[in-house]
Protein backbone atom coordinates (compact mmCIF):
# COMPACT_ATOMS: atom_id res chain seq x y z
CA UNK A 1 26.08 -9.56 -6.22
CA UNK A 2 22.63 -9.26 -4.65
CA UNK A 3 20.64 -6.93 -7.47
CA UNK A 4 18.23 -6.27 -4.77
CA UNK A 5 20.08 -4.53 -2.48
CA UNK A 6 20.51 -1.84 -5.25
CA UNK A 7 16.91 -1.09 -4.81
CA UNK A 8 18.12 -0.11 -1.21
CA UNK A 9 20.79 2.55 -2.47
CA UNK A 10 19.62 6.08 -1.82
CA UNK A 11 18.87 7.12 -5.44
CA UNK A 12 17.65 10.45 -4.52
CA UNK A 13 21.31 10.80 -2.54
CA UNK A 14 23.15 10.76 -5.33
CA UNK A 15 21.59 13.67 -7.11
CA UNK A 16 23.27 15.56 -4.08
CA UNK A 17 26.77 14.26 -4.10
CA UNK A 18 29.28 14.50 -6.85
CA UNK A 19 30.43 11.90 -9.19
CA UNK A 20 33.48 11.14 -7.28
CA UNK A 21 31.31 10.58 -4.18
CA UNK A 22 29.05 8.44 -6.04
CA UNK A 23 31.93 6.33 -7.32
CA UNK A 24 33.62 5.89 -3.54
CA UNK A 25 30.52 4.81 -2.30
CA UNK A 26 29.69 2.74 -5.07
CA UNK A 27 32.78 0.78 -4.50
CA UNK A 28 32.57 0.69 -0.80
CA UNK A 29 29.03 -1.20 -1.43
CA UNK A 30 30.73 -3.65 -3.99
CA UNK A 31 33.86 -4.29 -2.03
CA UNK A 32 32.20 -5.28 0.83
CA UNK A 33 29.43 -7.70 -1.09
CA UNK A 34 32.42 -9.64 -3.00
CA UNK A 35 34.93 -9.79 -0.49
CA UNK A 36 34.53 -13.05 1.06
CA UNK A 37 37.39 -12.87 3.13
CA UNK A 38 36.43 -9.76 5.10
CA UNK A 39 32.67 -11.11 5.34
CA UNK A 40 34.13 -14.17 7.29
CA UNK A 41 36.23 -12.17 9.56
CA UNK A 42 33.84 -10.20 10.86
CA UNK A 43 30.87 -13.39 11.14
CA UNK A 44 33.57 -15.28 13.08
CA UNK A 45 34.41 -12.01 15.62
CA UNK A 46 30.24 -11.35 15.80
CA UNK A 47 30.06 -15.26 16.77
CA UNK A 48 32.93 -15.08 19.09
CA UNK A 49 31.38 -12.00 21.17
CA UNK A 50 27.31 -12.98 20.57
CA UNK A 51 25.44 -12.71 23.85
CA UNK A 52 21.91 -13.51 22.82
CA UNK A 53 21.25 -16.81 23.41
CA UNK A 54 17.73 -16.76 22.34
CA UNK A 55 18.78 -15.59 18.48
CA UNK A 56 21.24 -17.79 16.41
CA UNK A 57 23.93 -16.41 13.83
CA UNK A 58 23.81 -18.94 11.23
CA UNK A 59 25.01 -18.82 7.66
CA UNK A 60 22.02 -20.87 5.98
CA UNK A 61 18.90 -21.59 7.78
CA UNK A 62 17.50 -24.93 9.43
CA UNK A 63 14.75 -26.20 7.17
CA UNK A 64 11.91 -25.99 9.18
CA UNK A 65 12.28 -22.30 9.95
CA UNK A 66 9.58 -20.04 9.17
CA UNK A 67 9.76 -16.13 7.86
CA UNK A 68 9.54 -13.33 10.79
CA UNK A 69 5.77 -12.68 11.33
CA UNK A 70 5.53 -11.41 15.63
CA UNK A 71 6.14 -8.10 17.27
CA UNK A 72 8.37 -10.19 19.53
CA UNK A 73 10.51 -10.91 15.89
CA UNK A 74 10.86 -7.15 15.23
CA UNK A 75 12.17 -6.84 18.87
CA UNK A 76 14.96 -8.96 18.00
CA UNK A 77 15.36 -7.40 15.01
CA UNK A 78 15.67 -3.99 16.54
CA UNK A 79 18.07 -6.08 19.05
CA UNK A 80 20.44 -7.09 16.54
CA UNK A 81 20.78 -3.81 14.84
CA UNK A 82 21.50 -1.65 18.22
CA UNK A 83 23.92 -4.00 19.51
CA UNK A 84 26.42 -4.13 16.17
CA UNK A 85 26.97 -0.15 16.85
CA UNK A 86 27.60 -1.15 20.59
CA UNK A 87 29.95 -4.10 19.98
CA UNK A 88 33.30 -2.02 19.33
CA UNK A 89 35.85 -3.12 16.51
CA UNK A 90 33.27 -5.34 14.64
CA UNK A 91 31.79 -4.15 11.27
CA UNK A 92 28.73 -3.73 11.01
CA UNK A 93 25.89 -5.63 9.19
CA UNK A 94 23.72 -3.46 7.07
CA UNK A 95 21.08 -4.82 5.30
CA UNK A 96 18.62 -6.13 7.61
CA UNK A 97 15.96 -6.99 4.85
CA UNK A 98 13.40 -9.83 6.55
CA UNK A 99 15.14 -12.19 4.02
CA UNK A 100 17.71 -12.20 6.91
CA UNK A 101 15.77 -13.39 9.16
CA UNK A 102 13.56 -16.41 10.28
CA UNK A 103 12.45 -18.88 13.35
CA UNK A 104 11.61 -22.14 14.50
CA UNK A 105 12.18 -22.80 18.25
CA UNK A 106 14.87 -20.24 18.47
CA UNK A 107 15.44 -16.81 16.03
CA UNK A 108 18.11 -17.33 12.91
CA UNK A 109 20.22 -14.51 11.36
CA UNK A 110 22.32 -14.30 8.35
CA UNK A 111 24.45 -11.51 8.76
CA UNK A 112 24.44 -9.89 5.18
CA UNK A 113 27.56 -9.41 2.98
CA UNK A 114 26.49 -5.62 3.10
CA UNK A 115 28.48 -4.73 5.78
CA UNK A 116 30.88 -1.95 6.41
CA UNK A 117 33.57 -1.07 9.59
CA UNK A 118 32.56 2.47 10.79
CA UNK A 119 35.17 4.87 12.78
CA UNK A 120 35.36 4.45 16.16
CA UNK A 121 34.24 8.18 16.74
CA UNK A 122 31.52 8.08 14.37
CA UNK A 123 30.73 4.68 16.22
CA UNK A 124 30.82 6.62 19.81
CA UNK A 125 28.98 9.47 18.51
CA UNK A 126 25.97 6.93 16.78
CA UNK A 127 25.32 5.42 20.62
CA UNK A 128 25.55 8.44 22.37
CA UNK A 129 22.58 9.78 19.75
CA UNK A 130 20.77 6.64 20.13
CA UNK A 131 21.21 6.60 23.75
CA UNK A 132 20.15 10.00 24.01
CA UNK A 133 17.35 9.63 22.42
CA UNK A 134 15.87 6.56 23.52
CA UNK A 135 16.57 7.24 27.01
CA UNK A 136 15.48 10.51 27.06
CA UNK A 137 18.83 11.80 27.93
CA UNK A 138 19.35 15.41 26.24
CA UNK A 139 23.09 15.78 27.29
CA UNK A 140 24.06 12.62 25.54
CA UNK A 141 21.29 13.25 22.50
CA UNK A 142 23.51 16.59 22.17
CA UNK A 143 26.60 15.67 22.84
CA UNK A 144 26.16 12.40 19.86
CA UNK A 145 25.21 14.88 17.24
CA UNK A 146 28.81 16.87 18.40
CA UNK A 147 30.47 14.16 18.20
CA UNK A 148 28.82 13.55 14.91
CA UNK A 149 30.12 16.42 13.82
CA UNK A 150 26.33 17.61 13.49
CA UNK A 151 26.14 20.12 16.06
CA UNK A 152 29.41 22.89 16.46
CA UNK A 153 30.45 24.51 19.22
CA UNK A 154 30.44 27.82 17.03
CA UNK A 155 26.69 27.61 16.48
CA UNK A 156 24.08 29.65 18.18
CA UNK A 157 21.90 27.77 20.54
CA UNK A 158 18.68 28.39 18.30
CA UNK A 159 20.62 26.97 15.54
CA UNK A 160 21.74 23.80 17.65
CA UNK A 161 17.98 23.85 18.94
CA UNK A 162 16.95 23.35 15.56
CA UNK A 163 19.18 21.14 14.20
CA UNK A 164 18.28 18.70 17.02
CA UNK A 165 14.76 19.28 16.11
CA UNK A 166 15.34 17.76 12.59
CA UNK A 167 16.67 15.02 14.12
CA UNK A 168 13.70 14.24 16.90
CA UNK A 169 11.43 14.72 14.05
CA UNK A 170 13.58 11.89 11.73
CA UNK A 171 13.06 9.58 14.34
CA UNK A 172 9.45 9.76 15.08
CA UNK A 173 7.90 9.07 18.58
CA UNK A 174 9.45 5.39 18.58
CA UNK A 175 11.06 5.31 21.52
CA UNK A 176 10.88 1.17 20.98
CA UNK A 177 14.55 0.30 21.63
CA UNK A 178 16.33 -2.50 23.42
CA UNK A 179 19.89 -1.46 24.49
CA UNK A 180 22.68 -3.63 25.02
């Protein structure tokens, strides 16, 4: 198992949730980073429905490649981690760590072994937030944190004003993304 991505776990997190919590998650994180089988399933189906011809899945990378060092690199970065919530019934790759990453005439990516297979609602709900957002569209901003389960129908609109507020202020004034 990577030790490093341990660093990555949300210590603070777990002071909130309960042992049993912990312990699902926990094993969630370890299932995916040993099983092989699952890893290569979903590398193949990313490979099979890749559209970006100017960044290469690979599993190791060419030897003259050098580590990420333009904007134009974090672009493709940001590129990459968009489109896995956008490409439906694929799991998606979670640790995007710069050790993932590298270039020579075209961009290289090693998917991680980190990955995980979210709902399909919390999917739908995740790019209707993101598209909201981005895109300066407040019906779907709203409408991804219902369908996150965020926002309820049986809470007053200051409360819903608020909550959304959190959220704006979580993502900061990036409005830097490259939909799919």
């Amino acid at each position: 198992m990577d030790k490093d991505i341990l660093k990555l776990l949300p210590q603070k997190a777990f002071k909130l949730l309960s042992i049993k919590e912990t312990f699902k998650i926990s094993a969630l994180v370890t299932k995916s980073l040993i099983d092989k089988e699952s890893y290569e399933k979903c590398f193949n189906a990313r490979n099979k429905v890749w559209k970006f011809d100017e960044i290469k899945i690979v599993k190791d990378f060419p030897s003259s490649s050098i580590k990420l060092s333009t904007q134009e690199d974090g672009e493709k970065v940001l590129k990459i981690y968009f489109s896995q919530f956008f490409e439906k019934n694929i799991c998606v790759h979670l640790d995007l760590r710069s050790s993932s990453f590298s270039s020579d005439d075209l961009f290289h990516w090693i998917p991680s072994k980190l990955h995980y297979s979210f709902s399909a609602t919390f999917r739908e709900g995740v790019c209707l937030l993101y598209k909201g957002f981005y895109l300066n569209n407040d019906l779907d901003y709203e409408n991804g944190l219902k369908h996150l389960g965020i926002i309820r129908d049986s809470m007053s609109d200051e409360q819903k004003s608020n909550v959304k507020e959190i959220f704006l202020k979580h993502f900061g004034e990036g409005k830097t993304a490259i939909f799919v």
